[in-house]
Protein backbone atom coordinates (compact mmCIF):
# COMPACT_ATOMS: atom_id res chain seq x y z
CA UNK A 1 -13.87 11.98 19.22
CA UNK A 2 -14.17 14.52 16.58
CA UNK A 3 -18.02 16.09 15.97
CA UNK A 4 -19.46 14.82 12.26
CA UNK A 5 -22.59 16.80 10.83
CA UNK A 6 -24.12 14.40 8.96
CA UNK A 7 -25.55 16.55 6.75
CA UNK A 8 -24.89 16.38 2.74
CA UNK A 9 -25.48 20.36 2.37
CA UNK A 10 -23.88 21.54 5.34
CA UNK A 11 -20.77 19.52 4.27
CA UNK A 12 -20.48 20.55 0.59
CA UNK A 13 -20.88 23.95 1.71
CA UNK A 14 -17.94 24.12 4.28
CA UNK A 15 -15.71 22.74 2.07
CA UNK A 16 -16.17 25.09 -0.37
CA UNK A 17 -13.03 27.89 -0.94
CA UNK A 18 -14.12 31.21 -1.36
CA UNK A 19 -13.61 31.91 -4.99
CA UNK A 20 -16.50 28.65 -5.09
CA UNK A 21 -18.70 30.71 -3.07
CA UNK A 22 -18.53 33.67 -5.06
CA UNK A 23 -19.22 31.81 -8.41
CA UNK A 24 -21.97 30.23 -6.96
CA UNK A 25 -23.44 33.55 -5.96
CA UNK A 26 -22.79 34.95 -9.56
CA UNK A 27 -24.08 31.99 -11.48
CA UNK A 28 -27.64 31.73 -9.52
CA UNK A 29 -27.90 35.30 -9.91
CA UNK A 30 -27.51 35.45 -13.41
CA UNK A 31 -29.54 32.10 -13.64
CA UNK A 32 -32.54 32.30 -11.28
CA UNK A 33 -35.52 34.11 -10.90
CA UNK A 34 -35.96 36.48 -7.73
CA UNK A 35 -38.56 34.25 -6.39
CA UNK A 36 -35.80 31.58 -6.64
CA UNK A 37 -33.20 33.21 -4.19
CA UNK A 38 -34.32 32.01 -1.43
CA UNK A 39 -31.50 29.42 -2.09
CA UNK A 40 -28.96 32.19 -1.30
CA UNK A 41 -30.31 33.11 1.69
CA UNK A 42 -30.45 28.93 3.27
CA UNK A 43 -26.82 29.28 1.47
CA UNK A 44 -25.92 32.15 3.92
CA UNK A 45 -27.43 31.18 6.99
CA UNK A 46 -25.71 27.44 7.04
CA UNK A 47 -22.63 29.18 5.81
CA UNK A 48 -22.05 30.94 8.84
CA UNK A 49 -23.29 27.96 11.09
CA UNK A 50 -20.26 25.84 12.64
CA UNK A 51 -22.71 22.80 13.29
CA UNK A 52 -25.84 22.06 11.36
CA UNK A 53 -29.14 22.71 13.72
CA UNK A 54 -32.31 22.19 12.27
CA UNK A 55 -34.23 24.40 14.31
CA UNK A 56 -31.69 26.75 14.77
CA UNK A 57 -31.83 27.32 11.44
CA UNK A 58 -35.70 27.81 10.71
CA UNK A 59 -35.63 30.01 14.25
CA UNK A 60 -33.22 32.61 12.52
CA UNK A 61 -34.47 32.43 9.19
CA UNK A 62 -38.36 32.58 9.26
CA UNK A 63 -38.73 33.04 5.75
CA UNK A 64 -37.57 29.63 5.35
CA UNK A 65 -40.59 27.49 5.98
CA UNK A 66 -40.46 23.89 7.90
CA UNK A 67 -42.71 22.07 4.77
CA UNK A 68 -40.43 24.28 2.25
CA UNK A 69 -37.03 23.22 3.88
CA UNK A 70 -36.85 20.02 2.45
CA UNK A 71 -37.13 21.06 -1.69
CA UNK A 72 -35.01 24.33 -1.14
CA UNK A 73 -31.98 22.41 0.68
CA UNK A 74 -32.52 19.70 -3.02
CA UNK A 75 -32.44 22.84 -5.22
CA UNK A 76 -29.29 24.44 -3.62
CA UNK A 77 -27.32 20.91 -3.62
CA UNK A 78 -28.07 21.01 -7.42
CA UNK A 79 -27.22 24.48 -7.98
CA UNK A 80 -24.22 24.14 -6.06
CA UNK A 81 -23.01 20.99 -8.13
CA UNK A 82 -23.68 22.70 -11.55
CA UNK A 83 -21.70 25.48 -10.64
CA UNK A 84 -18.56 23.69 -9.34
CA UNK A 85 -18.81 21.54 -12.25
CA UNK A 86 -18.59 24.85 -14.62
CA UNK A 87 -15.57 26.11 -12.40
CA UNK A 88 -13.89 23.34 -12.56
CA UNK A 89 -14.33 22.67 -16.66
CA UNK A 90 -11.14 24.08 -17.96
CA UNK A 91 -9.27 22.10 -14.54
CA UNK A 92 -10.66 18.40 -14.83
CA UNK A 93 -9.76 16.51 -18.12
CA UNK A 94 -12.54 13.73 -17.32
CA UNK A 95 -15.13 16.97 -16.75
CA UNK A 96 -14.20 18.02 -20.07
CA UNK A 97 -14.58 14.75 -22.30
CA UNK A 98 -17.53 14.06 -20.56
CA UNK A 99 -18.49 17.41 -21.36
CA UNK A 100 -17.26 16.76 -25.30
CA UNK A 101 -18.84 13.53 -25.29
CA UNK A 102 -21.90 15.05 -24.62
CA UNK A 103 -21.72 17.45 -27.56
CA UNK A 104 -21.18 14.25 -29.42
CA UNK A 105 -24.11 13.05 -28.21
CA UNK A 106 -26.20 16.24 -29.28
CA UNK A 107 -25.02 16.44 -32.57
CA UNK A 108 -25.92 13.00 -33.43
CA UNK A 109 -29.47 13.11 -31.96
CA UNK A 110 -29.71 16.00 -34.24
CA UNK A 111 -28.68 13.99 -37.40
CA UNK A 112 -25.49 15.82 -37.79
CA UNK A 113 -23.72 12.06 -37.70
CA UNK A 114 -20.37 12.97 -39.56
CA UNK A 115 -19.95 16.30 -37.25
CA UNK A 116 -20.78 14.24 -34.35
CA UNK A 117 -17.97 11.04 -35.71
CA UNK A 118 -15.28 13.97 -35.78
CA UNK A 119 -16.19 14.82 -32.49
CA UNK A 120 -15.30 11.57 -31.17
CA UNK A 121 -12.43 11.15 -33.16
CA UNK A 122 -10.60 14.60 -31.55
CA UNK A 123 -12.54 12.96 -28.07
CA UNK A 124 -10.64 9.55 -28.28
CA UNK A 125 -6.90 11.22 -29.68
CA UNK A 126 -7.21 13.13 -26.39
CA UNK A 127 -8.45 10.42 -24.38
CA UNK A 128 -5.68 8.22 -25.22
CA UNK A 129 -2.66 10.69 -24.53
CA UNK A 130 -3.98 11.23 -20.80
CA UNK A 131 -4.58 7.52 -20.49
CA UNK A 132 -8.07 7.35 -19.92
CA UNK A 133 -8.99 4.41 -20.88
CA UNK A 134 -12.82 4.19 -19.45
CA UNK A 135 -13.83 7.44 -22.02
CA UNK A 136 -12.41 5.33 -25.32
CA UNK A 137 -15.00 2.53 -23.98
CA UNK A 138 -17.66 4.88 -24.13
CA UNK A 139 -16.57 6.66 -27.02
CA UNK A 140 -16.66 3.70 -29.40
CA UNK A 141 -19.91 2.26 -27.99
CA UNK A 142 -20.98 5.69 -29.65
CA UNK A 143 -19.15 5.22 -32.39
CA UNK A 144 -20.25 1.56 -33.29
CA UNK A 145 -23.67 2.81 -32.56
CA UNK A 146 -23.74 5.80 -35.27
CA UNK A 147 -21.88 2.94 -37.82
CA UNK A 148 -24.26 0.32 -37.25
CA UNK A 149 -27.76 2.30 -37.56
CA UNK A 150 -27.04 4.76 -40.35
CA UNK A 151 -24.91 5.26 -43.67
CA UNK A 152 -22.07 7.62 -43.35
CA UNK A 153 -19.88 6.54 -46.20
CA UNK A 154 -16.97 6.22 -43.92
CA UNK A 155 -13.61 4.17 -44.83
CA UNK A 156 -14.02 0.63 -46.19
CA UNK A 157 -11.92 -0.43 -43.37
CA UNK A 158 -14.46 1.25 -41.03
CA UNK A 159 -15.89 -1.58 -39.29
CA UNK A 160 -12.75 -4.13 -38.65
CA UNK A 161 -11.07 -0.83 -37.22
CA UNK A 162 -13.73 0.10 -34.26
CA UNK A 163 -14.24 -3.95 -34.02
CA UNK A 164 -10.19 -4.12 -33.33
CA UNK A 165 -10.23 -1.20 -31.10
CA UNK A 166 -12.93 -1.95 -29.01
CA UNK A 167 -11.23 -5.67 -28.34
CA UNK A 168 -8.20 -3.80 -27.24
CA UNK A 169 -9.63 -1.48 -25.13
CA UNK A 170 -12.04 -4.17 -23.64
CA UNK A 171 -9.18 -6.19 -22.81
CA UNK A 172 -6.78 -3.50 -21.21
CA UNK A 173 -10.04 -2.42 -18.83
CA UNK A 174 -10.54 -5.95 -17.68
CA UNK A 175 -6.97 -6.07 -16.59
CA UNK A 176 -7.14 -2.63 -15.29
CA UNK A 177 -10.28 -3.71 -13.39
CA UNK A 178 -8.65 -6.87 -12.05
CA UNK A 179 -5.52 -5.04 -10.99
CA UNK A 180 -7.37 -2.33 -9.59
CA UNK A 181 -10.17 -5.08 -7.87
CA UNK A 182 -6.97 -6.77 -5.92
CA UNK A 183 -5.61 -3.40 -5.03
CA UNK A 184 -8.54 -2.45 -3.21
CA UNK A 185 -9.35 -5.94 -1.62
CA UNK A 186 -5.22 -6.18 0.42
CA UNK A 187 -5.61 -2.76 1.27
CA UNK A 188 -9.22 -3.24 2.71
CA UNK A 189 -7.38 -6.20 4.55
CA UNK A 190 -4.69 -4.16 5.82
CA UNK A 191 -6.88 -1.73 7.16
CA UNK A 192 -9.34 -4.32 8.99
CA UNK A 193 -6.26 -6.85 9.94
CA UNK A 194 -2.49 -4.70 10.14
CA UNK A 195 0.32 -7.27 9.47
CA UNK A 196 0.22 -10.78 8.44
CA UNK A 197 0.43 -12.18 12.03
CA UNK A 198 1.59 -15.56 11.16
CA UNK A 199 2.29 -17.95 8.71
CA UNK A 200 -1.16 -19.07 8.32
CA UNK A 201 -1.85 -15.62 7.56
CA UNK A 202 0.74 -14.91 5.15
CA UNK A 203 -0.02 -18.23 3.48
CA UNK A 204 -3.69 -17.57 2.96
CA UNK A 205 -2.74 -13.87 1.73
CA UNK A 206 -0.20 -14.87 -0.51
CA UNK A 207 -2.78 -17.74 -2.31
CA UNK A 208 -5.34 -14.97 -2.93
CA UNK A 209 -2.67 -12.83 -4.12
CA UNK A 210 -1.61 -15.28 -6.92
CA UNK A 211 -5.14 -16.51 -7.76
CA UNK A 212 -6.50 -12.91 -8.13
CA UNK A 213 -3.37 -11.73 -10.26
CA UNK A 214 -3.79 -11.37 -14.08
CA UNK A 215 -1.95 -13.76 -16.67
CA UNK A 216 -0.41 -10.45 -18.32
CA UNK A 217 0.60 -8.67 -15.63
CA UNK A 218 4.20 -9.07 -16.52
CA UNK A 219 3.90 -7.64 -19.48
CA UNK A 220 1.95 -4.20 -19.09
CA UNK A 221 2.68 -1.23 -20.82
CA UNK A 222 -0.24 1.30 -19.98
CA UNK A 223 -0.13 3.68 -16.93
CA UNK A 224 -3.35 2.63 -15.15
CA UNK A 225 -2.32 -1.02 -15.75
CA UNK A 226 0.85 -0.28 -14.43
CA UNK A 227 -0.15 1.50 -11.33
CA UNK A 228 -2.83 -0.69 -9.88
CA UNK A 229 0.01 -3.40 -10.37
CA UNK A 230 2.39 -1.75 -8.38
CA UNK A 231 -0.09 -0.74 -5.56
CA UNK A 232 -0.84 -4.82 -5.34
CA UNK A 233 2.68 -5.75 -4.85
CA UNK A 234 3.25 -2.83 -2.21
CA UNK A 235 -0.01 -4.29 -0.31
CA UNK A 236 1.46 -7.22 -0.72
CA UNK A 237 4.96 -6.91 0.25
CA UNK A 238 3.52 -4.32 3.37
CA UNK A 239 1.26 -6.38 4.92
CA UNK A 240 3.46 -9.27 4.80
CA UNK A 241 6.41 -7.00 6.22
CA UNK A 242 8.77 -7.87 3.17
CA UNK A 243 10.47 -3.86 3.46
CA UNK A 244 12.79 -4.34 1.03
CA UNK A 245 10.15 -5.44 -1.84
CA UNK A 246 7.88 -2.67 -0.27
CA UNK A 247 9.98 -0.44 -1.13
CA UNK A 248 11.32 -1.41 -4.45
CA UNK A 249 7.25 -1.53 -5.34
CA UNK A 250 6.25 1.89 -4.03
CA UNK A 251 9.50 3.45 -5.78
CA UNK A 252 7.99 1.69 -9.01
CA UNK A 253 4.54 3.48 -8.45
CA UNK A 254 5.93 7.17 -7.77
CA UNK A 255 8.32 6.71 -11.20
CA UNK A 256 5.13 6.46 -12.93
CA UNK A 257 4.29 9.94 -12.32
CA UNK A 258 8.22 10.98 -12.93
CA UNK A 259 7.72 9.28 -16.54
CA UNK A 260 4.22 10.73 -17.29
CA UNK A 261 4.76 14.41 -15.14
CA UNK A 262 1.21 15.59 -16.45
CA UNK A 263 -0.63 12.56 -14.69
CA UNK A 264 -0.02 14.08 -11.04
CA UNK A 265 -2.59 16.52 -11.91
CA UNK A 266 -5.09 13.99 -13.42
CA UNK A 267 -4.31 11.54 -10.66
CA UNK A 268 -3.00 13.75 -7.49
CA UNK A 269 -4.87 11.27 -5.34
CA UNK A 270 -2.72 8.54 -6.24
CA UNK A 271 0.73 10.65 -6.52
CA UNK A 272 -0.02 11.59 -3.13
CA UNK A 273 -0.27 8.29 -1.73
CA UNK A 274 2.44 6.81 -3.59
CA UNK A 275 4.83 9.49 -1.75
CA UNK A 276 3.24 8.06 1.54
CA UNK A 277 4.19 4.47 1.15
CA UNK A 278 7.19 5.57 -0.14
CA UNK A 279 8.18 7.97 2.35
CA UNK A 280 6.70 4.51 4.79
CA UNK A 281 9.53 2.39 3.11
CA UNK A 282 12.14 4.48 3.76
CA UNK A 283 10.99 4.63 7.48
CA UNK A 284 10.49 1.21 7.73
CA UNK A 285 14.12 0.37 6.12
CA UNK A 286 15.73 3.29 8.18
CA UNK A 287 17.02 4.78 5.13
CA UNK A 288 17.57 8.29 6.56
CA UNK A 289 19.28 10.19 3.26
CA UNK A 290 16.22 8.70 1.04
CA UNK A 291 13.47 9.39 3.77
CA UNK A 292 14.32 12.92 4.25
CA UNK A 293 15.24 13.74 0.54
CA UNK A 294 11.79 12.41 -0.48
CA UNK A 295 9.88 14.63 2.51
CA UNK A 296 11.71 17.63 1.18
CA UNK A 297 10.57 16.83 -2.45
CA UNK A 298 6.73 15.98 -0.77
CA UNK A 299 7.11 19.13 1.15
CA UNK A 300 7.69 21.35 -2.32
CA UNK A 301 4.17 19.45 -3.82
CA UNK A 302 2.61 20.21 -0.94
CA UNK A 303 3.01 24.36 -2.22
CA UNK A 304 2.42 23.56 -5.93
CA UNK A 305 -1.57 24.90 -6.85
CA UNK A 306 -1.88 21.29 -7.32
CA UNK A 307 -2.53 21.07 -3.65
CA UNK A 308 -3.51 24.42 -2.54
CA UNK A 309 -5.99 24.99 -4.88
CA UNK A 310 -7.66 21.77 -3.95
CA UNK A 311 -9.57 20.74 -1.15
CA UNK A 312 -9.13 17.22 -1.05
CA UNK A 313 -5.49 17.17 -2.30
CA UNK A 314 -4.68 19.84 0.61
CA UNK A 315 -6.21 17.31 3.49
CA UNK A 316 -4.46 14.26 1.96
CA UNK A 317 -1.35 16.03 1.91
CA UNK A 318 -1.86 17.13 5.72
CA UNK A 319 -2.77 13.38 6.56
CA UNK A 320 0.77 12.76 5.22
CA UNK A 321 3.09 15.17 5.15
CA UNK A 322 2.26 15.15 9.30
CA UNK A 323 2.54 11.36 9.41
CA UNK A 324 6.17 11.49 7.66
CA UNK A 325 7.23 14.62 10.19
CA UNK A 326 6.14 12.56 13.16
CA UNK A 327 7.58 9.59 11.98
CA UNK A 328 11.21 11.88 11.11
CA UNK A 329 11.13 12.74 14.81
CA UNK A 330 10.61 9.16 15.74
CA UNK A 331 13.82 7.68 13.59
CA UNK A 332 15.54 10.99 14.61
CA UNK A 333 15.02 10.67 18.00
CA UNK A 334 13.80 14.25 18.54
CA UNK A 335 10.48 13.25 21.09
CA UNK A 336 10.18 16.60 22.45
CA UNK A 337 11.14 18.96 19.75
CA UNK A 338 8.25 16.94 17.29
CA UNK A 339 5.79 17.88 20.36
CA UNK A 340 5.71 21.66 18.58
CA UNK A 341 3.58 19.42 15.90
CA UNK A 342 0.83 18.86 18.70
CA UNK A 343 -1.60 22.06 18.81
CA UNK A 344 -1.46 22.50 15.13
CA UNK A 345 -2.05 18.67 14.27
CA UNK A 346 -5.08 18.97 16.86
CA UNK A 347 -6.01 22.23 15.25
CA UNK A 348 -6.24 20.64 11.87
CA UNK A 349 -8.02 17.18 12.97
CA UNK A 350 -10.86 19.39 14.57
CA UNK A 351 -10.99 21.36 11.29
CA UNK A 352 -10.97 18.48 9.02
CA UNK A 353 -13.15 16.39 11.23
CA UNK A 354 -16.06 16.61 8.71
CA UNK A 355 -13.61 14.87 6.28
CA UNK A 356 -11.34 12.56 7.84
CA UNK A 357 -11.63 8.79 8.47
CA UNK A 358 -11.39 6.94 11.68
CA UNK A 359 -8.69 4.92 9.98
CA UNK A 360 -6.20 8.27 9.84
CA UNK A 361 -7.57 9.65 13.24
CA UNK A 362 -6.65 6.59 15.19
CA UNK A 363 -3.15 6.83 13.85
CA UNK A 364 -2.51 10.26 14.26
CA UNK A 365 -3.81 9.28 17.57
CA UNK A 366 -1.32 6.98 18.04
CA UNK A 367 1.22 8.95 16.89
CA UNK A 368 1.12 11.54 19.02
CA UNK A 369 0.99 9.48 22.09
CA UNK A 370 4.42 7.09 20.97
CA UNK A 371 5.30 11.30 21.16
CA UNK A 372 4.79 11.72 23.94
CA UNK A 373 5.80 8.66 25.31
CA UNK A 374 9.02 9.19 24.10
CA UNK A 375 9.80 12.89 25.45
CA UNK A 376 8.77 11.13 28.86
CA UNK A 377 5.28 12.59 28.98
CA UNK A 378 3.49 9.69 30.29
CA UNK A 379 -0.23 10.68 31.25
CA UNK A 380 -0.29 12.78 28.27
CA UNK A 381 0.06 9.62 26.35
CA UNK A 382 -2.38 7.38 27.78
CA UNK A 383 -4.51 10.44 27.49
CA UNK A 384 -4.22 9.69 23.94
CA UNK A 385 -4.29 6.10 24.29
CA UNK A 386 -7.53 6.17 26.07
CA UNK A 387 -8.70 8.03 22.73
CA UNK A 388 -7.86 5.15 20.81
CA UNK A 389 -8.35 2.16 23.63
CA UNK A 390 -12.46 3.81 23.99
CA UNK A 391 -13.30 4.17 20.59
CA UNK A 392 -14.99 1.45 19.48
CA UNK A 393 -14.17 0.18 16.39
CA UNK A 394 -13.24 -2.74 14.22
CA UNK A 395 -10.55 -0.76 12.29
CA UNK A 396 -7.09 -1.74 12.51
CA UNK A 397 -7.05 -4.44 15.52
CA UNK A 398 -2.98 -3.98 15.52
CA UNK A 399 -3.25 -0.66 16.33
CA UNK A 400 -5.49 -1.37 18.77
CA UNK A 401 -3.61 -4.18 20.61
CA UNK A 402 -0.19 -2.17 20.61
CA UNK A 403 -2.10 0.80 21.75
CA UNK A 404 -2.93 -1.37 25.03
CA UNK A 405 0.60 -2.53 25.24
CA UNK A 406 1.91 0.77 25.04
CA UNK A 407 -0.73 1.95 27.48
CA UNK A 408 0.76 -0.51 29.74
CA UNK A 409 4.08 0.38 29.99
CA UNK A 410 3.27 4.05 30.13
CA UNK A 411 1.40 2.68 33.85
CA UNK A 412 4.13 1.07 34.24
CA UNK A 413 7.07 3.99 33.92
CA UNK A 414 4.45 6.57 36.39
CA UNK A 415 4.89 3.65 38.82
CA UNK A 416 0.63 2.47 38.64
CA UNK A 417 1.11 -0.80 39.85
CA UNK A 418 -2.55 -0.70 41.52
CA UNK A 419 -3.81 -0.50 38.39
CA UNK A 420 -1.69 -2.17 36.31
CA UNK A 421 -2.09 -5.74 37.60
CA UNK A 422 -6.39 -5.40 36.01
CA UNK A 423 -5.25 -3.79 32.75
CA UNK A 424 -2.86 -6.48 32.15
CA UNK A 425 -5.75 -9.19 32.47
CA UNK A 426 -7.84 -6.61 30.07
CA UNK A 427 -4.93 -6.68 27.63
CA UNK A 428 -4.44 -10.42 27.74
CA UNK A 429 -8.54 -11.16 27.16
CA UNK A 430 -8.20 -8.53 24.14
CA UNK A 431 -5.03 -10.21 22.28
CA UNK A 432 -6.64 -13.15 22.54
CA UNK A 433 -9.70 -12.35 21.46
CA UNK A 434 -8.37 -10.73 18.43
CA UNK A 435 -5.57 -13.82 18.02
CA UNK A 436 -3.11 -11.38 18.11
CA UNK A 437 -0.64 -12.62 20.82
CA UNK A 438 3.33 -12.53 19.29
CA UNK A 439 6.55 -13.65 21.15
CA UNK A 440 7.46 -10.27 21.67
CA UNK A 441 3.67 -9.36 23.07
CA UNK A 442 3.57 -12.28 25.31
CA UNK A 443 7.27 -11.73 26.63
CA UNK A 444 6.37 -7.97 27.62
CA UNK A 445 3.46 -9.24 29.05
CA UNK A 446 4.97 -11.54 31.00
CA UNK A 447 7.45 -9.23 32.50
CA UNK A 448 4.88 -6.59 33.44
CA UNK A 449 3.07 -9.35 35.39
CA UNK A 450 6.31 -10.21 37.30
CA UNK A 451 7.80 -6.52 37.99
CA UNK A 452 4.96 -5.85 40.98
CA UNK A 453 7.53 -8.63 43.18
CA UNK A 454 10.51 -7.55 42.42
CA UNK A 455 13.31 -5.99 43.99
CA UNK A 456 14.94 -2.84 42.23
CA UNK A 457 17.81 -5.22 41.58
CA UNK A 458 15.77 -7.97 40.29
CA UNK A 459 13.71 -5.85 37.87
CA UNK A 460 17.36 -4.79 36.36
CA UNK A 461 18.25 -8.31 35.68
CA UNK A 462 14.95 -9.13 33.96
CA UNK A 463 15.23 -5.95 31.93
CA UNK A 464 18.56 -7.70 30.64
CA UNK A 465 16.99 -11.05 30.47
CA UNK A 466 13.55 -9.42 28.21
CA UNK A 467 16.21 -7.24 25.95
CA UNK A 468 17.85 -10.38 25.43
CA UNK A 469 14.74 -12.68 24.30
CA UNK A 470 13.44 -9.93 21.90
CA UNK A 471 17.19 -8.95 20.65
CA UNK A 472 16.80 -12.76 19.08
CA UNK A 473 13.34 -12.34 17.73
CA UNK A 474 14.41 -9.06 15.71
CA UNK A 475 14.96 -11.06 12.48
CA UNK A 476 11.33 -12.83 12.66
CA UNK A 477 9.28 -11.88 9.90
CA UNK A 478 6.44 -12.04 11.87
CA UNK A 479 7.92 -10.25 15.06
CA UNK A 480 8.87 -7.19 13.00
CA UNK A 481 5.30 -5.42 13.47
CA UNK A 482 5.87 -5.24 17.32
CA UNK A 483 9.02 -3.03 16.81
CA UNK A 484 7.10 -1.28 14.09
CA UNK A 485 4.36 0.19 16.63
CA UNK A 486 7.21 -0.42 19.57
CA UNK A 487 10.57 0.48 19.94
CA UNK A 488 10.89 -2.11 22.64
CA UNK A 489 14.75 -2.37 22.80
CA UNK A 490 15.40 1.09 22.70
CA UNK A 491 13.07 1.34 25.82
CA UNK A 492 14.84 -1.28 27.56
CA UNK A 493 18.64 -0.23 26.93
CA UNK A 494 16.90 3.62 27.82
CA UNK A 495 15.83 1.87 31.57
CA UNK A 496 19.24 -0.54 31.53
CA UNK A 497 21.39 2.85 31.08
CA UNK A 498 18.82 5.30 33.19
CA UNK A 499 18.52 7.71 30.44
CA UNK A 500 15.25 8.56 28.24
CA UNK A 501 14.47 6.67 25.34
CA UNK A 502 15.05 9.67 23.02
CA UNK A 503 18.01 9.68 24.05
CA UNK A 504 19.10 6.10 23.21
CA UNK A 505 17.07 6.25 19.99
CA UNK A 506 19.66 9.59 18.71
CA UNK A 507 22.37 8.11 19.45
CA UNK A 508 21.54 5.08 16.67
CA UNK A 509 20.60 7.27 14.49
CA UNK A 510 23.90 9.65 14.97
CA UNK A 511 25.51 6.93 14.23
CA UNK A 512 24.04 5.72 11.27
CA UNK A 513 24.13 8.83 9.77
CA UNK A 514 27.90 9.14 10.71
């Protein structure tokens, strides 16, 4: 598994670019006193460390002392926020009315209450044409404030006009808060659960989903409103494997950002992973045109200074731009030309490591070894499986269970029938430990159990038999995830027809594509 330094400093430092480093170097110059630069030197010395050792670092560096370490490691996280928060001023709308608001702030605790009222005024105009709806809250609790303790001869109207605008924006952030609160809670459920397994799942999901949705939310106009609504729906239609309303949902929430252009830079995080579930859709409908159309318009963002010049935007763009380029070789059918992808994808996971979640590791993970699978590399894919199989975790228990069912077969295909007849037992106790046994599941299951007795010829006619059963479960909602993480049948007419499952799985898509 990748190596984590759990260490605040020695994070924030790595992950600062080198223009950062060289403003911070000019700003505690210019702002500390020589007896204070000790903070450049502990800023050096874990700079050029690739892991963060303690003693390591007080051997190499006795001027740092053990009882000192503590208060100078406090100081440089400070110093190194104030500076990044100066650098990124002019880049940051929210740094900038926060820092306005501030001003505001100064002016009136210096008396100067009608400077300090046009200060907010300019503060809220600019808050409310980049849609940030939290600052007017703030803004007009400052606002009410300065009205309600002093005289400032304002408009007659004065009072009823803050008293009508704070209503308005009270109500828009409870519905933004709502919206935003049910977001969060399906995708925290996707991420623990996968798929809605069954119908008691999908029942139980869709009776929170109703009970937690806001009266209005037919009827709302603002972006942030807006965009937490169509994140719910996408959850929603995802988890319950409804593509088609997936898709219509996630297409909403990137023509947000088409309407409003400027909020991809206040909001990249979002953009970005609207793109992914789009991108998703079109994978999960097969739409080949749209998929690849929408990658080659991600792939352009992905140069934009947007991304380059950001840290965070450049790893969430790596987490998906890769995910969409393995999943293009997967509907293309091109196993072992996507297999190029592998050192640099490892490359980048051990870079990022500091960074990324277990959540995206596990299905790059995954990824690669359904790669692999499919360009006939078998032990290089349990290698991978074994990644996912020993790491103990309670994220995604779908990816876990079809991890051990594609473990399986890849025993199976090298012919590891000594071993196979234990991990199928293994598998069985998991699924049904995590009650997450399918038709399909049990049917492979079942056939992997039965192959050790039989005859070449045999084995061929329960091949036909298994493609069969799962050709007539291909239509059940709650089937679908199995040929999500599997493609089963193309792996059975690959063994029916003796030729590799890449091979089978171009041809549909040659043919689709015409």
């Amino acid at each position: 598994m990748p190596n984590r330094s759990t260490d605040a400093l020695f994070q924030l430092i790595h992950s600062l670019q080198k223009s950062e480093k060289r403003n911070f170097k000019l700003y505690v110059k210019r702002n500390s006193a020589n007896d204070e630069l000790k903070i450049i030197q502990l800023f050096d010395a874990l700079d050029k460390m690739t892991e963060y050792d303690e003693s390591l670092l007080l051997r190499k560096n006795p001027a740092l002392k053990k009882q000192q370490l503590s208060n100078i490691k406090a100081h440089l996280y400070k110093q190194l926020l104030t500076s990044l928060r100066l650098l990124e001023n002019e880049k940051d709308i929210d740094i900038q009315l926060h820092e306005q608001l501030d001003y505001a702030r100064i002016l009136y605790n210096k008396g100067l209450y009608h400077q300090s009222l046009k200060l907010l005024e300019k503060i809220k105009e600019t808050a409310r044409s980049h849609n940030q709806v939290s600052m007017l809250v703030q803004v007009i609790f400052l606002e009410k404030k300065i009205e309600g303790l002093h005289i400032t001869r304002s408009m007659q109207d004065r009072a009823d006009r803050l008293t009508a605008e704070a209503d308005a924006v009270n109500e828009r952030l409870v519905c933004i808060t709502r919206l935003s609160n049910l977001s969060l809670q399906l995708y925290s459920w996707y991420i623990r659960n996968g798929h809605a397994r069954n119908e008691k799942d999908a029942t139980a999901l869709t009776e929170y989903f109703n009970a937690h949705l806001p009266a209005q939310a037919s009827r709302l106009t603002g972006f942030y409103e807006r965009l937490y609504f169509y994140q719910s729906y996408s959850w929603y239609a995802f988890i319950r494997q409804d593509f088609l309303l997936y898709y219509r949902y996630t297409q909403k929430w990137v023509d947000l950002f088409t309407a409003e252009p400027f909020m991809v830079d206040l909001e990249t995080a979002h953009y970005i992973k609207g793109m992914h579930n789009l991108m998703s859709a079109h994978f999960d409908t097969q739409n080949y045109e749209k998929f690849d159309e929408t990658l080659r318009q991600f792939e352009q963002f992905a140069e934009s200074d947007t991304v380059v010049q950001n840290e965070n935007n450049r790893i969430q763009v790596f987490v998906y731009l890769n995910i969409a380029r393995l999943n293009q070789h997967f509907m293309n059918g091109t196993f072992r030309e996507g297999l190029a992808l592998v050192p640099y994808l490892e490359e980048k996971l051990k870079e990022y490591s500091i960074y990324m979640d277990r959540h995206r590791i596990l299905v790059f993970y995954y990824k690669i070894a359904s790669l692999y699978f499919g360009a006939g590399d078998y032990e290089k894919s349990i290698d991978y499986l074994n990644s996912i199989i020993n790491w103990k975790t309670d994220l995604r228990n779908d990816l876990q269970a079809y991890s051990r069912l594609l473990h399986l077969i890849a025993h199976f295909e090298l012919g590891n029938f000594d071993i196979l007849e234990h991990l199928i037992k293994s598998v069985y106790r998991f699924l049904a430990k995590m009650e997450n046994l399918s038709l399909v599941e049990e049917e492979i299951l079942k056939f992997l159990r039965q192959s050790f007795h039989l005859t070449k010829n045999r084995v061929r006619e329960e091949f036909e038999k298994l493609l069969q059963k799962l050709k007539s479960l291909e239509r059940n909602r709650f089937e679908t995830r199995a040929f999500m993480y599997l493609d089963i049948i193309s792996w059975l007419e690959s063994k029916l027809r003796s030729v590799p499952v890449g091979e089978i799985i171009r041809e549909k898509y040659l043919e689709k594509v015409g």
